[in-house]
C-alpha atoms as a PDB file:
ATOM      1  CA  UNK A   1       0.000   0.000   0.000  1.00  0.00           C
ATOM      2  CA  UNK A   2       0.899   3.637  -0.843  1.00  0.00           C
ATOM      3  CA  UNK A   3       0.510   6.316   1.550  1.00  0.00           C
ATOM      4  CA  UNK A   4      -0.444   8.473  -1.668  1.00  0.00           C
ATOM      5  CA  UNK A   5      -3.194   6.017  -2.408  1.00  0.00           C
ATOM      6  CA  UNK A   6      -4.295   6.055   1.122  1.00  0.00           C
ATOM      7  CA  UNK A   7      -7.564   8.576   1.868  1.00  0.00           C
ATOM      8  CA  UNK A   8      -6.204  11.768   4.027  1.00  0.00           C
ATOM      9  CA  UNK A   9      -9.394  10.987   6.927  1.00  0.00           C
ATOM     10  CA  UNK A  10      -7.367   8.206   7.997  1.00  0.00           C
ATOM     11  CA  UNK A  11      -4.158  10.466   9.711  1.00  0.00           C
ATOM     12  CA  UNK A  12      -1.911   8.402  11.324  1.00  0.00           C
ATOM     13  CA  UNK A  13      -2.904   4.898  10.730  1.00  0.00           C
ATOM     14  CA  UNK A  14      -1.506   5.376   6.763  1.00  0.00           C
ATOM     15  CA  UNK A  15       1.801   5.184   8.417  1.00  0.00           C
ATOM     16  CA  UNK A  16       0.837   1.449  10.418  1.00  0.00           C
ATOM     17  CA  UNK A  17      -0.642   0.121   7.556  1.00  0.00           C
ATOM     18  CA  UNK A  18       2.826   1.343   5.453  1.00  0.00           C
ATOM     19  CA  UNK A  19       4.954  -0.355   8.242  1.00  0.00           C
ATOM     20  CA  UNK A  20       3.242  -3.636   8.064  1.00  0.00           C
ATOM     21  CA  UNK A  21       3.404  -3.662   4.299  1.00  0.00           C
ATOM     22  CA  UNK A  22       7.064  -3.479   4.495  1.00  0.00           C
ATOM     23  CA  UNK A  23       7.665  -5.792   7.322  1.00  0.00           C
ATOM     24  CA  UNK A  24       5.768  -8.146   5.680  1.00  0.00           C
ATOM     25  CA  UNK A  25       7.608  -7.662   2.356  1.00  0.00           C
ATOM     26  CA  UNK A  26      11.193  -7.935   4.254  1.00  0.00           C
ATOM     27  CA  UNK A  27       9.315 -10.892   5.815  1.00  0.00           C
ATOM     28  CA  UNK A  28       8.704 -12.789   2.495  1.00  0.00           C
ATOM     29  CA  UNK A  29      12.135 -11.629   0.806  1.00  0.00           C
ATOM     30  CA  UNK A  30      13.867 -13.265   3.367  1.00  0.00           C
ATOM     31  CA  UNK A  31      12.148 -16.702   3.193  1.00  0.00           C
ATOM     32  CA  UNK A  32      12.511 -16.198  -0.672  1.00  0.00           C
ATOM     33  CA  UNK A  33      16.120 -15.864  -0.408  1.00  0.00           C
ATOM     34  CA  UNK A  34      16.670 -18.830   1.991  1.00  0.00           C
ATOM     35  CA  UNK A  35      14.743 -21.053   0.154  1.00  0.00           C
ATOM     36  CA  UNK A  36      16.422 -20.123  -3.367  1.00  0.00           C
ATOM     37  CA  UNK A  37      19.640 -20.240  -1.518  1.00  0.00           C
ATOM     38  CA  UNK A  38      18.540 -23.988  -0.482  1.00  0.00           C
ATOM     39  CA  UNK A  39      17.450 -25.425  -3.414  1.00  0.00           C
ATOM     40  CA  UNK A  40      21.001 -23.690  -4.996  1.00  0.00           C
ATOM     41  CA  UNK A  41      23.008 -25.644  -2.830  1.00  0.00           C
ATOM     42  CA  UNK A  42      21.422 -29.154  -2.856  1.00  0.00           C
ATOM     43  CA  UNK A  43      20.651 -28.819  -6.539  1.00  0.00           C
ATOM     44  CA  UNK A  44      24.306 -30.150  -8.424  1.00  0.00           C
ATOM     45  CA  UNK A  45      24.056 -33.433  -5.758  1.00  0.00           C
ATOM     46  CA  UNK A  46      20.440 -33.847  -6.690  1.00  0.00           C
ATOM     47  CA  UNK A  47      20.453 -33.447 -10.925  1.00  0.00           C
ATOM     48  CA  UNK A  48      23.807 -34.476 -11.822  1.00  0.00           C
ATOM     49  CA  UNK A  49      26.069 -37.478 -11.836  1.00  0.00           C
ATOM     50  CA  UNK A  50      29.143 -37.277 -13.997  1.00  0.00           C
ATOM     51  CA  UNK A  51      27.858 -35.000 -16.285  1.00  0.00           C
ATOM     52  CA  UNK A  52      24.596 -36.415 -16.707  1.00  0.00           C
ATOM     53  CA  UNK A  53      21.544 -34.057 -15.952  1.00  0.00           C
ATOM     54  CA  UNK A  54      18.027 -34.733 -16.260  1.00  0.00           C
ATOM     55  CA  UNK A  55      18.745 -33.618 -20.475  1.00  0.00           C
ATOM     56  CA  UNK A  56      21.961 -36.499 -20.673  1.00  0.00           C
ATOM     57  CA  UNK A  57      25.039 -35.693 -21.413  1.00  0.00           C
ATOM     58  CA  UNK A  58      26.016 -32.342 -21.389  1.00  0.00           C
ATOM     59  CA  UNK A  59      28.288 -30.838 -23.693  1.00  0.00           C
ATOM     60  CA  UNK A  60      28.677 -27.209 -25.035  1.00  0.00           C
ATOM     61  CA  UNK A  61      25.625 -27.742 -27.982  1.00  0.00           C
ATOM     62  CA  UNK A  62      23.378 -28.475 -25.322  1.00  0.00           C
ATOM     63  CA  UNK A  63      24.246 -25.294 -23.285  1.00  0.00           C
ATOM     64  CA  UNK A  64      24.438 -23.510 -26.167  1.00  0.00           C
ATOM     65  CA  UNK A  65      20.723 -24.186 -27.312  1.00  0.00           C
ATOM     66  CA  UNK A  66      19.813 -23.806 -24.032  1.00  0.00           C
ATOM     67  CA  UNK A  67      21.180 -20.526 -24.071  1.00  0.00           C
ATOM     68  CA  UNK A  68      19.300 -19.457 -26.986  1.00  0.00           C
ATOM     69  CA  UNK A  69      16.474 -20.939 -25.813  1.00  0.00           C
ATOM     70  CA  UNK A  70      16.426 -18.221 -22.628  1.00  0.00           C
ATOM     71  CA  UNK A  71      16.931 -15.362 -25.406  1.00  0.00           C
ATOM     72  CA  UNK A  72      14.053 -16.339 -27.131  1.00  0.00           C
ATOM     73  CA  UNK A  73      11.959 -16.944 -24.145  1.00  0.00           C
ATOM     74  CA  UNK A  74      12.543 -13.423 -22.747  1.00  0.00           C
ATOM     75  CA  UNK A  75      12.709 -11.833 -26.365  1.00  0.00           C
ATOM     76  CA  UNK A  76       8.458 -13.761 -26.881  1.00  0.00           C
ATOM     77  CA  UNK A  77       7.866 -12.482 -23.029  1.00  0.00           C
ATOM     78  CA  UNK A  78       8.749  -8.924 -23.749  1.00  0.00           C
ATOM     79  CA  UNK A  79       6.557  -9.000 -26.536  1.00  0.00           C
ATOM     80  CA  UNK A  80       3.658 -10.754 -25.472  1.00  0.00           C
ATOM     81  CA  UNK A  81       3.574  -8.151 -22.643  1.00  0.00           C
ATOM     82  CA  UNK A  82       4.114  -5.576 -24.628  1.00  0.00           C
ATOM     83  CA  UNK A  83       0.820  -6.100 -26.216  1.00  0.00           C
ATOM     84  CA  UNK A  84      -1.068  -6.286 -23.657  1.00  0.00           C
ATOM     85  CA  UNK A  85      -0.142  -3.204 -22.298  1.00  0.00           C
ATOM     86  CA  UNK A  86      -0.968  -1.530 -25.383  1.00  0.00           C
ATOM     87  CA  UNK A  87      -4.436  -3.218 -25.818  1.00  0.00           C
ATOM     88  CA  UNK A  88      -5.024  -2.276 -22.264  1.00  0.00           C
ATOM     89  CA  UNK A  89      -3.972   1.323 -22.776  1.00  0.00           C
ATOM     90  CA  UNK A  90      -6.201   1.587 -25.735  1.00  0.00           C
ATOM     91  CA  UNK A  91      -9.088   0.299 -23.677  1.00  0.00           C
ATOM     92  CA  UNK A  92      -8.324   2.778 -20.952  1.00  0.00           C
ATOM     93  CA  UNK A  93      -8.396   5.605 -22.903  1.00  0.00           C
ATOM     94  CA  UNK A  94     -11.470   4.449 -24.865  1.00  0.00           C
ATOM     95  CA  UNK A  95     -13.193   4.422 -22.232  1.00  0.00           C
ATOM     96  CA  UNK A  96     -12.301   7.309 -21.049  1.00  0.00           C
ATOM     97  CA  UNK A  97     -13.048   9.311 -24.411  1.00  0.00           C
ATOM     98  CA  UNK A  98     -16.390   7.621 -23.566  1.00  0.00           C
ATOM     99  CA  UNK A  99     -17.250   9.145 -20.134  1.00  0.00           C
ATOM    100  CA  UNK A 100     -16.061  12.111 -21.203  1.00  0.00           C
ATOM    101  CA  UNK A 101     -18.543  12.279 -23.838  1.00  0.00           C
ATOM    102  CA  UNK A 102     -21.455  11.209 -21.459  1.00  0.00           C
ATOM    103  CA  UNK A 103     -20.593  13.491 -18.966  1.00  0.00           C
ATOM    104  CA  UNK A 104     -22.573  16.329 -19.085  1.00  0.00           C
ATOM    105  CA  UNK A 105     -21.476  19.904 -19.262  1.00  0.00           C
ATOM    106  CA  UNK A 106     -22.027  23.323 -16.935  1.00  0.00           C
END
């Protein structure tokens, strides 16, 4: 929450609500960190034995098409959300061409 977003009747609680917001975010970055950090550390024993992954054998033609791969991925994800914004910006202001329109003036 966003003390700008927050109506100005409620005085000093916008500053509680703020301070539980971020102690719950610090909250959940921390587990997120320790639990990334875990799974980090047990993952080479756990997918790997001599070179062979979950994929077999890897050599550099597998990382390398995995490598493109990840491009591609993020390259399709930009993109795709890209478009949406756009359609959704359109829509916005559509609509607010529209109310505009209906609204009735002094």
């Amino acid at each position: 929450m966003y003390l700008a977003r927050q109506p100005r009747f409620w005085g000093r609680f916008t500053y509680k609500v703020q301070l539980v917001t971020v102690r719950r975010t610090l909250r959940l970055f921390a587990a997120s960190a320790a639990i990334l950090s875990l799974l980090l550390a047990l993952a080479p024993q756990a997918l790997a034995a001599d070179g062979v992954g979950l994929w077999g054998r890897t050599d550099d033609k597998v990382v390398t098409f995995w490598g493109f791969g990840v491009i591609i991925f993020f390259a399709v994800l930009v993109t795709v959300l890209s478009l949406i914004q756009i359609r959704l910006e359109t829509r916005r202001e559509r609509l607010r061409r529209e109310l505009e329109r209906l609204r009735p003036r002094p």
